[in-house]
C-alpha atoms as a PDB file:
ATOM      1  CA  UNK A   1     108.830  77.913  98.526  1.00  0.00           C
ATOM      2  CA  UNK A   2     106.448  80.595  99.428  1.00  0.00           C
ATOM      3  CA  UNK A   3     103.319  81.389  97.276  1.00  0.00           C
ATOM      4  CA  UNK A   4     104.866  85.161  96.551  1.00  0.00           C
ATOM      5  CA  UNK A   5     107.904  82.984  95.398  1.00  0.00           C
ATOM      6  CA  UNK A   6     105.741  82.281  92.319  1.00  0.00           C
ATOM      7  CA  UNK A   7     105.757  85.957  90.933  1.00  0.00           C
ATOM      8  CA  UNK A   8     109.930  85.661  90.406  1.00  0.00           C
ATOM      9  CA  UNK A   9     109.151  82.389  88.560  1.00  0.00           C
ATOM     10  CA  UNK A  10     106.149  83.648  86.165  1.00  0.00           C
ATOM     11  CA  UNK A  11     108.735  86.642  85.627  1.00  0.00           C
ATOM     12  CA  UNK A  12     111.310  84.887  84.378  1.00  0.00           C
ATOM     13  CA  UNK A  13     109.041  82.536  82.323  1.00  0.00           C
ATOM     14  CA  UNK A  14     108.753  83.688  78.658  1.00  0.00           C
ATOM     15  CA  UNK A  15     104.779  84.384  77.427  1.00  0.00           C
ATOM     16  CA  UNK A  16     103.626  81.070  76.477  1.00  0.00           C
ATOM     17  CA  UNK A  17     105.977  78.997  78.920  1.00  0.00           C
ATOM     18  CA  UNK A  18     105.153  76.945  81.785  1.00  0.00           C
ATOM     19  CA  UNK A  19     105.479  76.411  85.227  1.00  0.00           C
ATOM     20  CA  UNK A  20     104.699  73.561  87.118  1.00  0.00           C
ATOM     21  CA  UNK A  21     104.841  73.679  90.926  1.00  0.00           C
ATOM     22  CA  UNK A  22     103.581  70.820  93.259  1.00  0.00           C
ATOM     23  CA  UNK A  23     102.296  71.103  96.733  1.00  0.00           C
ATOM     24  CA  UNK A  24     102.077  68.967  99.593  1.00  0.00           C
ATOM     25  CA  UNK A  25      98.656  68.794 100.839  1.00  0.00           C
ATOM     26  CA  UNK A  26      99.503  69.852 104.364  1.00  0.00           C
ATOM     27  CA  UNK A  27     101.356  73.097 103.249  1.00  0.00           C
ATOM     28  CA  UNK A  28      98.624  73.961 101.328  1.00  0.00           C
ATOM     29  CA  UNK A  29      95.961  74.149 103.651  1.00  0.00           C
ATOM     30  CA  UNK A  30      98.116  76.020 106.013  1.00  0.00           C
ATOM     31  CA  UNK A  31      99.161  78.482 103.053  1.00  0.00           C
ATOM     32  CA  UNK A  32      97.752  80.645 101.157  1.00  0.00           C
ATOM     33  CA  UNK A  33      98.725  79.535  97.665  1.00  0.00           C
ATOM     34  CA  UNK A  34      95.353  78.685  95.877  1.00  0.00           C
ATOM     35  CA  UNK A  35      94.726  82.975  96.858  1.00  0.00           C
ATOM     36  CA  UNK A  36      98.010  83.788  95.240  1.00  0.00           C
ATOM     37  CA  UNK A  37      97.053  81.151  92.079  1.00  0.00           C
ATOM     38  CA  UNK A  38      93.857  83.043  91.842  1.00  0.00           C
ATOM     39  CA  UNK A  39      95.304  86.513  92.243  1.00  0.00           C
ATOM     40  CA  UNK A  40      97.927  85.836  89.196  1.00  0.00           C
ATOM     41  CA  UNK A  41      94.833  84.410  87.359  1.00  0.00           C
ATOM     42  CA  UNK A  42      92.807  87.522  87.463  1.00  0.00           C
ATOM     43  CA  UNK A  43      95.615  89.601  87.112  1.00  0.00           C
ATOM     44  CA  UNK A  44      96.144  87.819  83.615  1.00  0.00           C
ATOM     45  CA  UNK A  45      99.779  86.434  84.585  1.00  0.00           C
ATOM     46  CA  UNK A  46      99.414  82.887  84.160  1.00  0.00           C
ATOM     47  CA  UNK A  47      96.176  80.337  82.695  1.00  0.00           C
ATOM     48  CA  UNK A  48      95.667  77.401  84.789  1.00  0.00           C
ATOM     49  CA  UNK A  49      95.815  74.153  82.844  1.00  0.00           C
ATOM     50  CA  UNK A  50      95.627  71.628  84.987  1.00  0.00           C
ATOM     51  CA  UNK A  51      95.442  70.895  88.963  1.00  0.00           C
ATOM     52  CA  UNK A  52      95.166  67.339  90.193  1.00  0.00           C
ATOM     53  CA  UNK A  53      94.222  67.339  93.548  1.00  0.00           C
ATOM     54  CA  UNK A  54      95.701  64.774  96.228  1.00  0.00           C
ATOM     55  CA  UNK A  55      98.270  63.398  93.903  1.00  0.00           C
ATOM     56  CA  UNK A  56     100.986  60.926  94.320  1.00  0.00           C
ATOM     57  CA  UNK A  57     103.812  62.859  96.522  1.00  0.00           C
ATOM     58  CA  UNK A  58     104.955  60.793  99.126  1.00  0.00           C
ATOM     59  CA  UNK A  59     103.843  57.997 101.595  1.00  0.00           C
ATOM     60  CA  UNK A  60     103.081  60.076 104.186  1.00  0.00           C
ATOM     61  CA  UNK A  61     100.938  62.685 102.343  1.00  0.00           C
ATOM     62  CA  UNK A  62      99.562  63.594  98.774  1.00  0.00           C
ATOM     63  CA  UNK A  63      99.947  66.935  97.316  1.00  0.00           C
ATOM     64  CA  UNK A  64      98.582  68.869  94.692  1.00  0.00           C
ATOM     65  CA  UNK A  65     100.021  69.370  91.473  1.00  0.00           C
ATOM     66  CA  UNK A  66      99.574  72.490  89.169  1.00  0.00           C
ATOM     67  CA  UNK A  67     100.661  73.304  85.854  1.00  0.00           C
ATOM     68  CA  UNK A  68     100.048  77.063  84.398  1.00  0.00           C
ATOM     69  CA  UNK A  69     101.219  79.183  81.219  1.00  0.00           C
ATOM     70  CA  UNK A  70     102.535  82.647  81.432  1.00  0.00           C
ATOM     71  CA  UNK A  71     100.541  84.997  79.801  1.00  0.00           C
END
């Protein structure tokens, strides 16, 4: 999913709801999802509650996991 795939999902997630996306590590670094994370931060759109970098994902490569509520 693209990063600007995330607004559709916040928008359809009541106030106080969550949504937890993961990432493979790879796809991150050639993305720019952390600047879309941050953008819906400072816009007030979501909190971030948790990120846990390099997680579990698969035996070839980790990925990042991040859970947020909708403001």
């Amino acid at each position: 999913m693209p990063p600007t795939a995330l607004s559709e999902i916040i928008r359809v997630t009541k106030p106080g709801g969550w949504v937890v996306v993961s990432t493979r590590n790879s796809y991150y670094e050639s993305s720019n999802f952390q600047e879309v994370c941050a953008q819906y931060q400072q816009k007030n759109k979501v909190k971030l509650v948790s990120c846990v970098k390099d997680a579990s994902y698969i035996a070839e490569e980790g990925a990042h996991d991040w859970a947020f509520t909708v403001c």
